[in-house]
N, C-alpha and C. Protein backbone atom coordinates (compact mmCIF):
# COMPACT_ATOMS: atom_id res chain seq x y z
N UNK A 1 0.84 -1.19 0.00
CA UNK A 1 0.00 0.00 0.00
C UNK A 1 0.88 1.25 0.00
N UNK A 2 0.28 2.21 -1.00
CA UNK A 2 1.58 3.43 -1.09
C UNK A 2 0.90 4.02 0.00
N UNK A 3 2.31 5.23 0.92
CA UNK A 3 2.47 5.94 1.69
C UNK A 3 0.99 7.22 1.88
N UNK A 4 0.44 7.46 0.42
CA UNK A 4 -0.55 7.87 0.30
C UNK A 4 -2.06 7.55 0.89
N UNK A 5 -1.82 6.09 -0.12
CA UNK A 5 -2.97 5.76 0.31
C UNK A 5 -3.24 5.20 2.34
N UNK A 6 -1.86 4.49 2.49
CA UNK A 6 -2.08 4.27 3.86
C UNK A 6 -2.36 6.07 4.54
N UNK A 7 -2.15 6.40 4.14
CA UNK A 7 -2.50 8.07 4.98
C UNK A 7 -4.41 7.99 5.14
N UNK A 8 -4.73 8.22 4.07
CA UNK A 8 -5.82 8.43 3.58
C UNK A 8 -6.71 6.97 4.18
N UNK A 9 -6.19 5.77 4.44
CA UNK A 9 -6.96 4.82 4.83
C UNK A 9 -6.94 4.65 6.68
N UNK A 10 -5.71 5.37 6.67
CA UNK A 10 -5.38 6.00 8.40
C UNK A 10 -6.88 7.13 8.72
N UNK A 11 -6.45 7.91 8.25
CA UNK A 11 -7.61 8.99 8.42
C UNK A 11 -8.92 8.69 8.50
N UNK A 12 -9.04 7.87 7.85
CA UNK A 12 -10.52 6.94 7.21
C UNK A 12 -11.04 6.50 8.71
N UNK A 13 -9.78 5.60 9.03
CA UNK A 13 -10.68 4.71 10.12
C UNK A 13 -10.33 5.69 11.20
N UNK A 14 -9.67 6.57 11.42
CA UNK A 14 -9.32 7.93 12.61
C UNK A 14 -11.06 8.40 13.02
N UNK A 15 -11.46 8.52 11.78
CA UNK A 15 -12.46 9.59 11.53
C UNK A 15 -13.93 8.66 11.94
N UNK A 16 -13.95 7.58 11.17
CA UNK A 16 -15.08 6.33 11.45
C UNK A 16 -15.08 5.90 13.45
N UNK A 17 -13.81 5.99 14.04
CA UNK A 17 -13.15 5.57 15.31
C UNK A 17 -14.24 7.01 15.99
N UNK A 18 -13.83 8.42 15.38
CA UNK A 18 -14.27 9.31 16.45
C UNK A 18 -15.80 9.55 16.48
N UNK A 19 -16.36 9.24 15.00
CA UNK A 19 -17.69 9.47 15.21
C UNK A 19 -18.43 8.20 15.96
N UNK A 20 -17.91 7.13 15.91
CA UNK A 20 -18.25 5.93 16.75
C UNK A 20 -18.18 6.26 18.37
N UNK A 21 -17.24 6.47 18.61
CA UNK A 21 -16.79 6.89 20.45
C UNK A 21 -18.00 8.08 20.40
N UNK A 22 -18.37 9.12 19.49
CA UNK A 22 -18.92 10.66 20.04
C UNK A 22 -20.38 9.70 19.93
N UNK A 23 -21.01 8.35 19.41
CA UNK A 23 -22.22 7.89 19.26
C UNK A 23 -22.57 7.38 20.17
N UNK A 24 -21.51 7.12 21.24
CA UNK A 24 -21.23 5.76 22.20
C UNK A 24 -21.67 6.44 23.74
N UNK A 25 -20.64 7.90 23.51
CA UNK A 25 -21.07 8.96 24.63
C UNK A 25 -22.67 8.95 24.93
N UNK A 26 -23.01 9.41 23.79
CA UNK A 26 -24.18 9.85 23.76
C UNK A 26 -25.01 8.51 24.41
N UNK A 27 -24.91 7.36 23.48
CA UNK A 27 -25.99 6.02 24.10
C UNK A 27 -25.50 5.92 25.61
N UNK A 28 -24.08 6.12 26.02
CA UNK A 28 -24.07 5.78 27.29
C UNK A 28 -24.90 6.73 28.30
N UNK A 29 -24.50 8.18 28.41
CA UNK A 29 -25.91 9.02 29.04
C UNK A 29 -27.19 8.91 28.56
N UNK A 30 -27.86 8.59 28.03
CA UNK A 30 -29.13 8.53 27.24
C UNK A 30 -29.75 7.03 28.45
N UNK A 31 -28.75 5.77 27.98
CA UNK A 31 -29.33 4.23 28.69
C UNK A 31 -28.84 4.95 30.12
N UNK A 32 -27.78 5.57 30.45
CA UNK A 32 -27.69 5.22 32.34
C UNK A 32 -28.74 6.30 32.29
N UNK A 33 -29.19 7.06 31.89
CA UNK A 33 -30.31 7.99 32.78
C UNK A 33 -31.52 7.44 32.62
N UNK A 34 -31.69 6.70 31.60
CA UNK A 34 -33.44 6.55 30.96
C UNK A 34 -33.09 5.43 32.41
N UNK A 35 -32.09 4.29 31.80
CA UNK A 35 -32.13 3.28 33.23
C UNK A 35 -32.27 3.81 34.62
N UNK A 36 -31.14 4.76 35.15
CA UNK A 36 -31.80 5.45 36.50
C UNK A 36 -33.18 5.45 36.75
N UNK A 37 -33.53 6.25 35.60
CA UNK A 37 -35.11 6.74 35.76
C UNK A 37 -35.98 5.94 36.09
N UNK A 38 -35.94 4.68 34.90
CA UNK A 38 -36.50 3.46 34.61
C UNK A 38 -36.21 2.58 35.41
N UNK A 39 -35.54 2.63 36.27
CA UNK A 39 -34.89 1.38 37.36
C UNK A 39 -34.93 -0.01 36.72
N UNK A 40 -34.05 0.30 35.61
CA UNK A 40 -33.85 -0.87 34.84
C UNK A 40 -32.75 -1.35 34.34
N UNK A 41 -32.43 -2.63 35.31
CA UNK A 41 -30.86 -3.48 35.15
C UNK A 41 -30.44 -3.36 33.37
N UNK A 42 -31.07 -3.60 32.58
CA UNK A 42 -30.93 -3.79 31.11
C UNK A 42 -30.77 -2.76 30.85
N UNK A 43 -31.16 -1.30 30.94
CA UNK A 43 -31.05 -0.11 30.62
C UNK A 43 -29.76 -0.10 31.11
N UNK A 44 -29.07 -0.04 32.50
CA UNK A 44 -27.78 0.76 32.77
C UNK A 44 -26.50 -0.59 32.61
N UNK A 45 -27.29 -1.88 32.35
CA UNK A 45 -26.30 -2.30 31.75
C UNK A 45 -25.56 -2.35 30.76
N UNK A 46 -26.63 -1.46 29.71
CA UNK A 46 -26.00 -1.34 28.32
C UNK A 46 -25.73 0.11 28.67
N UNK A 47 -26.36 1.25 28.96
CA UNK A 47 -25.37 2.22 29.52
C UNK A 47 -23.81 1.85 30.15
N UNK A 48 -23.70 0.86 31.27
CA UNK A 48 -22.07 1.14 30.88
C UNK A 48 -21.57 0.25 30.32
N UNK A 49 -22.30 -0.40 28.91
CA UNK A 49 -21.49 -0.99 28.38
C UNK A 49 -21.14 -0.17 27.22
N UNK A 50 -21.82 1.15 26.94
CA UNK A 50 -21.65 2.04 25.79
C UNK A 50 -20.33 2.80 26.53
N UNK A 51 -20.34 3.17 27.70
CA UNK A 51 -19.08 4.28 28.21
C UNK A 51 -18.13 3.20 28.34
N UNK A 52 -17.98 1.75 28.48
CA UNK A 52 -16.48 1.22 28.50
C UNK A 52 -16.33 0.77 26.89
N UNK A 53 -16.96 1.15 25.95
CA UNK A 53 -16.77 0.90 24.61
C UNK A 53 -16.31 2.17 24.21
N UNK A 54 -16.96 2.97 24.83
CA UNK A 54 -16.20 4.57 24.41
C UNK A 54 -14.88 4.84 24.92
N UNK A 55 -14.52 3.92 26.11
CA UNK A 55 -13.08 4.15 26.20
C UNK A 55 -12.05 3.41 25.35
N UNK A 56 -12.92 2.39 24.91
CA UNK A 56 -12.00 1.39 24.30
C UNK A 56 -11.81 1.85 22.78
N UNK A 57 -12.51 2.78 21.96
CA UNK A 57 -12.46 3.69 21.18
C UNK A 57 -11.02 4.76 21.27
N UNK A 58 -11.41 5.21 22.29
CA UNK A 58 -10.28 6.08 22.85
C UNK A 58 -8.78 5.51 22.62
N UNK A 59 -9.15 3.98 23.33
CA UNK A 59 -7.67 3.35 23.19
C UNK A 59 -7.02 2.92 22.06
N UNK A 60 -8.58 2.47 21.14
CA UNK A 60 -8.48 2.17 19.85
C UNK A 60 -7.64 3.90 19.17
N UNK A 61 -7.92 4.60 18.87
CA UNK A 61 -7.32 5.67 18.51
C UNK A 61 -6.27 6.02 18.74
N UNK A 62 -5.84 5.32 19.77
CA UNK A 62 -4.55 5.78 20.49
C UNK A 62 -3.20 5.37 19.57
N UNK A 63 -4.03 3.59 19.95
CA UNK A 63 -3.12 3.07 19.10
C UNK A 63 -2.87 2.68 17.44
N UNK A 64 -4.17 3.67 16.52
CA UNK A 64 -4.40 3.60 15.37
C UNK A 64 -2.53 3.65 14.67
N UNK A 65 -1.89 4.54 14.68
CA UNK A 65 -0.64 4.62 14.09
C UNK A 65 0.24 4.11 14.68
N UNK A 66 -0.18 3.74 16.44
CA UNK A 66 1.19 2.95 16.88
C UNK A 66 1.57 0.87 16.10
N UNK A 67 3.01 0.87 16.41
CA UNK A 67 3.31 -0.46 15.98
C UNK A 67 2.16 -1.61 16.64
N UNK A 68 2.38 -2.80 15.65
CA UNK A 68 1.04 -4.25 15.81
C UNK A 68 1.47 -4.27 17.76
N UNK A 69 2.86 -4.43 18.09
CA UNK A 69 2.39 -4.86 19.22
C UNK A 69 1.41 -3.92 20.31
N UNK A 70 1.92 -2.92 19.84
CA UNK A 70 0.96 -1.93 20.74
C UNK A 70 -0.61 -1.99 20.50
N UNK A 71 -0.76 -2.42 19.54
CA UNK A 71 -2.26 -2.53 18.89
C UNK A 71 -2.54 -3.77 20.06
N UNK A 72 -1.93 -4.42 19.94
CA UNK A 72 -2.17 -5.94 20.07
C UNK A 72 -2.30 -5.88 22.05
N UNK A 73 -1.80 -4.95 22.63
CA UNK A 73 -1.89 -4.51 24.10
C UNK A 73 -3.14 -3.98 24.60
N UNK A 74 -3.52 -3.19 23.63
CA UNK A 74 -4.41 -2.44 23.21
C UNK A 74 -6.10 -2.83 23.51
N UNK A 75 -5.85 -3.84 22.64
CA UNK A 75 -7.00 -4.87 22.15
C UNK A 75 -7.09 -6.00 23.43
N UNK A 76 -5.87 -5.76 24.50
CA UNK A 76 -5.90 -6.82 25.64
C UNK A 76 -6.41 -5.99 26.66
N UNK A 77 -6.42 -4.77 26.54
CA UNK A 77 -7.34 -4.23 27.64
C UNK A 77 -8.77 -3.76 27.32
N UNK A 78 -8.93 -3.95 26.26
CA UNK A 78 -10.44 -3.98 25.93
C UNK A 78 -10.99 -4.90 26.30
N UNK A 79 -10.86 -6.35 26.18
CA UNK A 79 -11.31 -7.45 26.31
C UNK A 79 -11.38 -7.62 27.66
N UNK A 80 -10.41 -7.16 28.46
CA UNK A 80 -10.51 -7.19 30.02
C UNK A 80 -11.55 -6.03 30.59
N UNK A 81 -11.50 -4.63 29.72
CA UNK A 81 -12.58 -4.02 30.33
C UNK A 81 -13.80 -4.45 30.49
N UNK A 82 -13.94 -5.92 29.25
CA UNK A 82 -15.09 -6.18 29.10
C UNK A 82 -15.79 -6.68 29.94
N UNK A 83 -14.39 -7.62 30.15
CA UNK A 83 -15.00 -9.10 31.59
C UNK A 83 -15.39 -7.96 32.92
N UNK A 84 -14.67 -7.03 33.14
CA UNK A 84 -14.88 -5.94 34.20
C UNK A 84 -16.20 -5.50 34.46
N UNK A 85 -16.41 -5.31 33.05
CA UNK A 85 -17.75 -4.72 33.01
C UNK A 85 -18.85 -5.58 32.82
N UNK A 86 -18.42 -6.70 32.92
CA UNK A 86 -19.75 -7.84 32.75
C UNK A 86 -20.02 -8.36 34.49
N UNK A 87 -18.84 -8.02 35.29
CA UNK A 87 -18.65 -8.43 36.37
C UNK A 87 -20.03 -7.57 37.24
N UNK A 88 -19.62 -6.50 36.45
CA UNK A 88 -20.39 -5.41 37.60
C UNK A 88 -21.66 -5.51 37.37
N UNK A 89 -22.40 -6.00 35.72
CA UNK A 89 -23.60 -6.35 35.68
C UNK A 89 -24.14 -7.11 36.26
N UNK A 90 -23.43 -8.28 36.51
CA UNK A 90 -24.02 -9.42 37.37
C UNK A 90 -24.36 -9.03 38.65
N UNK A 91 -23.11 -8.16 39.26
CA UNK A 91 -23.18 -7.68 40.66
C UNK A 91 -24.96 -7.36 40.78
N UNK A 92 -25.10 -5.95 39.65
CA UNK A 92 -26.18 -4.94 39.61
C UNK A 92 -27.18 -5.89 39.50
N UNK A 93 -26.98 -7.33 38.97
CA UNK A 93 -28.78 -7.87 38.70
C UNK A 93 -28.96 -8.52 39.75
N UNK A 94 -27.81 -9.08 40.67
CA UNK A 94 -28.18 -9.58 41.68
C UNK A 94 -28.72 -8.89 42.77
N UNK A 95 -28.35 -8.11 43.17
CA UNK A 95 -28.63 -6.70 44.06
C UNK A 95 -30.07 -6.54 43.86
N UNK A 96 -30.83 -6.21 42.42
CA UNK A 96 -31.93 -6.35 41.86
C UNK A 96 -32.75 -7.00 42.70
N UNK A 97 -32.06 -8.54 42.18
CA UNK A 97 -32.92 -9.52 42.64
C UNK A 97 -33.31 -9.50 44.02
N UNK A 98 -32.18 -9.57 45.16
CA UNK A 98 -32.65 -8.88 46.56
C UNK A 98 -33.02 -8.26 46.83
N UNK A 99 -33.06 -6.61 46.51
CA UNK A 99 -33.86 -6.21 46.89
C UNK A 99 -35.33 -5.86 46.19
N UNK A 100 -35.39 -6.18 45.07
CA UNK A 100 -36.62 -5.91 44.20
C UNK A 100 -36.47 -4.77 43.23
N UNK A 101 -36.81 -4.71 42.55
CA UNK A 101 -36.96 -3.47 41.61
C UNK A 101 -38.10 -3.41 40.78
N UNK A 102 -38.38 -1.82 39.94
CA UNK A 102 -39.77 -2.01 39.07
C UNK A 102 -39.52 -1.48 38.06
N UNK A 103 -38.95 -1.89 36.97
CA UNK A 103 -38.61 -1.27 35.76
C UNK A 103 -39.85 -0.86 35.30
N UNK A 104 -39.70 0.07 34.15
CA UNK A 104 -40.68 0.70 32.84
C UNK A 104 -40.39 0.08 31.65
N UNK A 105 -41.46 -0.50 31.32
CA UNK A 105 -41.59 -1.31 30.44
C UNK A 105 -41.23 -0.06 28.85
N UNK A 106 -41.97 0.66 29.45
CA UNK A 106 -41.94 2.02 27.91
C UNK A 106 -40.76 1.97 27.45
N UNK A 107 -40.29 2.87 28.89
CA UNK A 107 -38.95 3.59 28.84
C UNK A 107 -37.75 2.42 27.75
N UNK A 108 -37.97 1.19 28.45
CA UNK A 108 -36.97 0.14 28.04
C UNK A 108 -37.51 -0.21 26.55
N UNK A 109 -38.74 -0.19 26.01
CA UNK A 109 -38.45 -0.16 24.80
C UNK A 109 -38.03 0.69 24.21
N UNK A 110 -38.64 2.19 24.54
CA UNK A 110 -37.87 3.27 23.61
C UNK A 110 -37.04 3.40 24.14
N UNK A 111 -36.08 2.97 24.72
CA UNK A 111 -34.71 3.66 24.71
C UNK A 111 -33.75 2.63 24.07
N UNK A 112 -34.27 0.88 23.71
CA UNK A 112 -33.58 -0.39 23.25
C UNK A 112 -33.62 0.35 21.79
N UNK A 113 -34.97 0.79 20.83
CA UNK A 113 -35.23 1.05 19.89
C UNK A 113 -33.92 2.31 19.05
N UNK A 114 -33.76 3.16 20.17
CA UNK A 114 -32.87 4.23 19.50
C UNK A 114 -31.96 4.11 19.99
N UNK A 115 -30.89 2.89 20.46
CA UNK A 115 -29.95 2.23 20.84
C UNK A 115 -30.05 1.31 19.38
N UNK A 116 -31.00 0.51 19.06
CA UNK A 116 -30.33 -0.56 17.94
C UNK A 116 -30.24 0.57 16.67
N UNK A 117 -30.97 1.62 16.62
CA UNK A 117 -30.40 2.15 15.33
C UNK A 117 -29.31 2.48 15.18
N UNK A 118 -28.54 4.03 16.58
CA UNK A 118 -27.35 3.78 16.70
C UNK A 118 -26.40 3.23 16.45
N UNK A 119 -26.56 1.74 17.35
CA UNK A 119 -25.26 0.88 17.29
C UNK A 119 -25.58 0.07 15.65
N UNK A 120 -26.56 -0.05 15.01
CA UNK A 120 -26.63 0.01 13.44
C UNK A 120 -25.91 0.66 13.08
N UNK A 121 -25.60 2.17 13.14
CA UNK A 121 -24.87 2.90 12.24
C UNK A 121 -23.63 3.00 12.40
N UNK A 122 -22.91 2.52 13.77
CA UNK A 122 -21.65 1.97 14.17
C UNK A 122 -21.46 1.19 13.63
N UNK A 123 -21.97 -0.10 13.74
CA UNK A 123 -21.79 -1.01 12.94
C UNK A 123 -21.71 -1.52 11.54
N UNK A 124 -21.84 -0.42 10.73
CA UNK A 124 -22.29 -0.21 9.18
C UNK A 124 -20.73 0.62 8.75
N UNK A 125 -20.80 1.50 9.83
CA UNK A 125 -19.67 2.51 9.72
C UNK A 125 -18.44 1.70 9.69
N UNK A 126 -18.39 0.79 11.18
CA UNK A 126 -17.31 -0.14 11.02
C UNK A 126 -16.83 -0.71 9.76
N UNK A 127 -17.93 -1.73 9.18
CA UNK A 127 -17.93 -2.56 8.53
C UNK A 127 -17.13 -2.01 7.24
N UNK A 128 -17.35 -1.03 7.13
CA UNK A 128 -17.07 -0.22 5.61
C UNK A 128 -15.66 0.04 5.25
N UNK A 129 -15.07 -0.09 7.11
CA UNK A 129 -13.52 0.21 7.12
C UNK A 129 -12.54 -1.42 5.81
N UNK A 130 -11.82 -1.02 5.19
CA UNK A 130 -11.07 -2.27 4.86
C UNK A 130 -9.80 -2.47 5.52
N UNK A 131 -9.50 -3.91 5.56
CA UNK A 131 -7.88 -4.65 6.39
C UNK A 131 -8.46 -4.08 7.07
N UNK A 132 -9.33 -4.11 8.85
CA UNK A 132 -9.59 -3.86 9.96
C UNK A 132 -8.24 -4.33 11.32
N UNK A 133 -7.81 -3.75 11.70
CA UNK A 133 -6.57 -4.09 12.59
C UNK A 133 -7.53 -4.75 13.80
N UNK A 134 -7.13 -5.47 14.94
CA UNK A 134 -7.04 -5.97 15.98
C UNK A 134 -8.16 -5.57 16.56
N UNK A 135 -7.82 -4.23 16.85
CA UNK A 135 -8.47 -2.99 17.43
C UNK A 135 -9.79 -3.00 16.89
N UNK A 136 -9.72 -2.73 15.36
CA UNK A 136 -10.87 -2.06 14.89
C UNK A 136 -12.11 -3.15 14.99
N UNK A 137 -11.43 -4.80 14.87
CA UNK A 137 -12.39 -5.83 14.85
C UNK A 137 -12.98 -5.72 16.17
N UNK A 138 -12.11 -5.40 17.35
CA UNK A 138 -12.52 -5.48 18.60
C UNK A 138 -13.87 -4.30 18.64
N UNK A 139 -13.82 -3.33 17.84
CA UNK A 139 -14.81 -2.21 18.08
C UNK A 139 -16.48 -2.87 17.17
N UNK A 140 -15.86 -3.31 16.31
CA UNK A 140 -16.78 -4.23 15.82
C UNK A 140 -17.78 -5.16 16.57
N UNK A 141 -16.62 -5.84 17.19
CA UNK A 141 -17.78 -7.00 18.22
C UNK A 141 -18.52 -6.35 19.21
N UNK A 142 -17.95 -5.12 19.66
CA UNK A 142 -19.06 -3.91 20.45
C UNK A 142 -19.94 -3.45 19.66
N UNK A 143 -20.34 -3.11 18.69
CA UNK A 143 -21.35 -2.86 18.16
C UNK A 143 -22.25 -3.89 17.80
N UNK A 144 -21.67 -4.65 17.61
CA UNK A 144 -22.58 -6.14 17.31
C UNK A 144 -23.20 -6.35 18.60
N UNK A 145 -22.64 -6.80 19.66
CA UNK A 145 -22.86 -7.18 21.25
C UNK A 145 -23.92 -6.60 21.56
N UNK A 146 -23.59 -4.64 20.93
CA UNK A 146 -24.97 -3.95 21.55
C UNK A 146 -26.06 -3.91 20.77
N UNK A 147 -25.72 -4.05 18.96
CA UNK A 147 -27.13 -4.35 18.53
C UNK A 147 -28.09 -5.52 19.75
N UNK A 148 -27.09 -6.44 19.75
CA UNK A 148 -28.17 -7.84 19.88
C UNK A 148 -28.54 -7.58 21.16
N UNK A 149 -27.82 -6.81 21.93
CA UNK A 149 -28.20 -6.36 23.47
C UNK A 149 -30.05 -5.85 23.33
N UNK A 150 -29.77 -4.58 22.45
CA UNK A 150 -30.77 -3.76 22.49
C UNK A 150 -31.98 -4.90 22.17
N UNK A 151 -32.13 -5.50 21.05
CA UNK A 151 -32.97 -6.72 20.33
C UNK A 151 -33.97 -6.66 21.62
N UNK A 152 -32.82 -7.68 22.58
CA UNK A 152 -32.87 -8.35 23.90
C UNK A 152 -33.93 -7.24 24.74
N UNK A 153 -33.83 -6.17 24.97
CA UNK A 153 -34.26 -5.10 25.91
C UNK A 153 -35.77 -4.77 25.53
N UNK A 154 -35.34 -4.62 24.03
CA UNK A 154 -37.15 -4.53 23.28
C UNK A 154 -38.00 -5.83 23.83
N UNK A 155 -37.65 -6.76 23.60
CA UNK A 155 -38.25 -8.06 24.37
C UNK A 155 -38.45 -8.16 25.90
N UNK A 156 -37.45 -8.15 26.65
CA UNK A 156 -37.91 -7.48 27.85
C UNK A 156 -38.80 -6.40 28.07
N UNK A 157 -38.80 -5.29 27.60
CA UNK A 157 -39.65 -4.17 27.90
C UNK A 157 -41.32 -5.06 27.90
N UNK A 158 -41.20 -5.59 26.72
CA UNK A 158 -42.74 -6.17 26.39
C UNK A 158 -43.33 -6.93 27.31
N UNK A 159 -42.12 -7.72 27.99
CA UNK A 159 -42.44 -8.54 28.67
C UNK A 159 -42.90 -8.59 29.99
N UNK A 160 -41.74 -7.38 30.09
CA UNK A 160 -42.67 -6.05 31.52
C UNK A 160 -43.48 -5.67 31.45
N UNK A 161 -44.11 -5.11 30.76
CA UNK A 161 -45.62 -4.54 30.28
C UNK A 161 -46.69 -5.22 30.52
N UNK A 162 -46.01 -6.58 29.88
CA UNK A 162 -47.52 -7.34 30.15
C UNK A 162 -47.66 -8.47 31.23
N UNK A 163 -46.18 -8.76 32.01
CA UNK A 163 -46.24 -9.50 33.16
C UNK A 163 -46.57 -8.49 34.63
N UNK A 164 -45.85 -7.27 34.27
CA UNK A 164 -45.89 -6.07 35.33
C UNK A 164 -44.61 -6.96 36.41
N UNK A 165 -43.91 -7.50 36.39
CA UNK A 165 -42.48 -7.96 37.26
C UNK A 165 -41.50 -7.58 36.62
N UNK A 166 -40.49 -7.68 37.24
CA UNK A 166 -39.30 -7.42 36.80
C UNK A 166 -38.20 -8.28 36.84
N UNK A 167 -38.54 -9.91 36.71
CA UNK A 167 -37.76 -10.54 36.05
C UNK A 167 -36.90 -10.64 34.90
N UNK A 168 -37.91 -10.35 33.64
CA UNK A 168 -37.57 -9.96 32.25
C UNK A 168 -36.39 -9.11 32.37
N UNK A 169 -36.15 -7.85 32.92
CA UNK A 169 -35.62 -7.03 32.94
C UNK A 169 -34.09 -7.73 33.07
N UNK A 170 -34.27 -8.57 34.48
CA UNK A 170 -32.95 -8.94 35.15
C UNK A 170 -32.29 -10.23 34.11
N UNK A 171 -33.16 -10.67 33.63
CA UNK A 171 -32.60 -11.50 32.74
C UNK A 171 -31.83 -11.53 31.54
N UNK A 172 -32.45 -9.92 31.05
CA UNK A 172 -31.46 -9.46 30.15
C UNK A 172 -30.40 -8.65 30.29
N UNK A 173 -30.43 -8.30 31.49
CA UNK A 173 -29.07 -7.53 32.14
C UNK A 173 -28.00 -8.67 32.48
N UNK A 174 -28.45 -9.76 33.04
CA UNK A 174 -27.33 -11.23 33.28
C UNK A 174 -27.02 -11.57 31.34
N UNK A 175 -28.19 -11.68 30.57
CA UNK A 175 -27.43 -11.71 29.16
C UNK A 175 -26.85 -10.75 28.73
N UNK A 176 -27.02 -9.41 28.73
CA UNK A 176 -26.08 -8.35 28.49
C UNK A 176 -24.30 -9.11 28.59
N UNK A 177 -24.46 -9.15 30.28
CA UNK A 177 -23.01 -9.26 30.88
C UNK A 177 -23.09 -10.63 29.98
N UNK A 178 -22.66 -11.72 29.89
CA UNK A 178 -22.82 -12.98 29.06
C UNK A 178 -22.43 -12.50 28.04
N UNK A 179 -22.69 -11.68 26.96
CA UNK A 179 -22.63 -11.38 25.63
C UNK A 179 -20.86 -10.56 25.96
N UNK A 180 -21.32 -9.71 26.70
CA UNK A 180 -19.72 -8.75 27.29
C UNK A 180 -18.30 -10.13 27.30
N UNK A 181 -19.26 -11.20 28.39
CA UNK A 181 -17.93 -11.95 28.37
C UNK A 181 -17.44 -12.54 27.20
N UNK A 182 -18.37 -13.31 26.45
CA UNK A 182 -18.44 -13.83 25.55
C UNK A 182 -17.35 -12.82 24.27
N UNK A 183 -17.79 -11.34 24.05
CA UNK A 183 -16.44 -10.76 23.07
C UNK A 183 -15.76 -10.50 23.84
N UNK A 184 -15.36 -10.38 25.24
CA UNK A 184 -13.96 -10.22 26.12
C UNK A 184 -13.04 -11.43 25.64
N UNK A 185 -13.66 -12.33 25.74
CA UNK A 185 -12.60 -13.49 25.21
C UNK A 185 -12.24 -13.86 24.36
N UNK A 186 -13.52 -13.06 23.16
CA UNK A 186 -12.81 -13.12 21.74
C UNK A 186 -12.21 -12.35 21.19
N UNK A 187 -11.89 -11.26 22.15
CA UNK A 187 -11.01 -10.35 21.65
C UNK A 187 -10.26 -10.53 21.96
N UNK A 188 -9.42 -11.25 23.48
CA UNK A 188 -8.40 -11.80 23.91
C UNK A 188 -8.16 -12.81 23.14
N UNK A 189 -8.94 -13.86 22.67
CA UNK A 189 -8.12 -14.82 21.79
C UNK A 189 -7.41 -14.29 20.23
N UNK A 190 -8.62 -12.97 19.41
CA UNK A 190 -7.54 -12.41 18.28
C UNK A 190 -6.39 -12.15 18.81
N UNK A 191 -6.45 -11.17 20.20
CA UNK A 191 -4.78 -10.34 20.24
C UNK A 191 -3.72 -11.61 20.11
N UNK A 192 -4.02 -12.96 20.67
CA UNK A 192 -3.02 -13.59 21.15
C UNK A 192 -2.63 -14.58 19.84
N UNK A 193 -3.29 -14.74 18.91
CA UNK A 193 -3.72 -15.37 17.92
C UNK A 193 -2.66 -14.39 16.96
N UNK A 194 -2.88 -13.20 17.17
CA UNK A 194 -2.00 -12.20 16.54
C UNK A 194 -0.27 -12.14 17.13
N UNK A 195 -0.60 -12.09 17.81
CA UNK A 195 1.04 -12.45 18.62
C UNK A 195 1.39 -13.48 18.68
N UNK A 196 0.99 -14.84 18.19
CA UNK A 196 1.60 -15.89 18.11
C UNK A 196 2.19 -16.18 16.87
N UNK A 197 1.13 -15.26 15.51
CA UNK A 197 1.65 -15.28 14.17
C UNK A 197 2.70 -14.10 14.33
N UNK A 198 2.94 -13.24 14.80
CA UNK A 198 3.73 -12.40 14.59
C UNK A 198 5.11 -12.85 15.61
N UNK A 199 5.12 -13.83 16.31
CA UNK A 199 6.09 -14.54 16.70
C UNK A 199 6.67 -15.80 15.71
């Protein structure tokens, strides 16, 4: 690839990287408040699963021009933010479960609804990038994770609505975290997968 074009395909995914993180901000205040509001495990679990994807953006950017191994470090603390952050969901649904909670069935659909378009247009945006580095696949499986998250939340909401409990709710906040672990480890297995070929 000439010096050119890698410029221009640098910039590309620079630019795809920042409007993704500035989309991510936004879903993350939008789900933790509607969730506050809504006292709903599924809501603020995908709230912070949008703000530790926005950091991992951050990191992703960081290391857009640095060398593979740095990429490849990179992409190992994403995958760990993930398990981190799947940790704390579980914490939050259990807590739930003891002490009770009453989600909004509304709230959790409209706020799943303009969450899957979003992370649609992340995910479209991604996709469009070509040769995706380490990193960029890792930003990928976050947008994917949260489409299918949101899916999940629309179904819950309904399910609140018309059971009036808040089981539904907690169930998709324990699958949230599940889905988190699930690309934590597949992002840990590319980096290492990558460092074993590059060894």
């Amino acid at each position: 690839m000439s010096e050119e074009r890698l410029s221009l395909d640098t910039a590309d995914k620079r630019r795809t990287l920042w409007i993704v993180l500035a989309l991510n901000v936004a879903l993350a205040a939008g789900f933790g408040i509607t969730g506050a509001l809504g006292d709903s495990s599924a809501l603020i679990a995908n709230g912070l699963d949008n703000a530790s994807d926005a950091l991992v953006y951050v990191i992703s950017l960081l290391a857009l021009t640095r060398p593979d191994h740095w990429k490849r470090a990179a992409a190992r603390v994403s995958g760990v933010l993930l398990l981190v952050f799947a940790a704390g969901v579980l914490v939050d649904a259990v807590r739930r479960f003891l002490t009770g909670s009453e989600p909004l069935g509304p709230a959790m659909i409209t706020m799943a609804l303009i969450g899957a378009v979003v992370n649609g247009i992340c995910l479209w945006l991604l996709k469009r990038l070509e040769e995706p580095d380490v990193n960029l696949r890792a930003a990928t499986t976050f947008s994917f994770n949260d489409f299918v998250s949101n899916g999940g939340i629309v179904v819950a909401g309904g399910v609140v609505l018309w059971t009036g409990q808040n089981w539904p709710d907690l169930v998709v906040g324990v699958a949230v975290a599940a889905i988190a672990i699930k690309g934590g480890i597949e992002i840990l297995r590319d980096a290492a997968d990558e460092a074993r070929d590059a060894g």
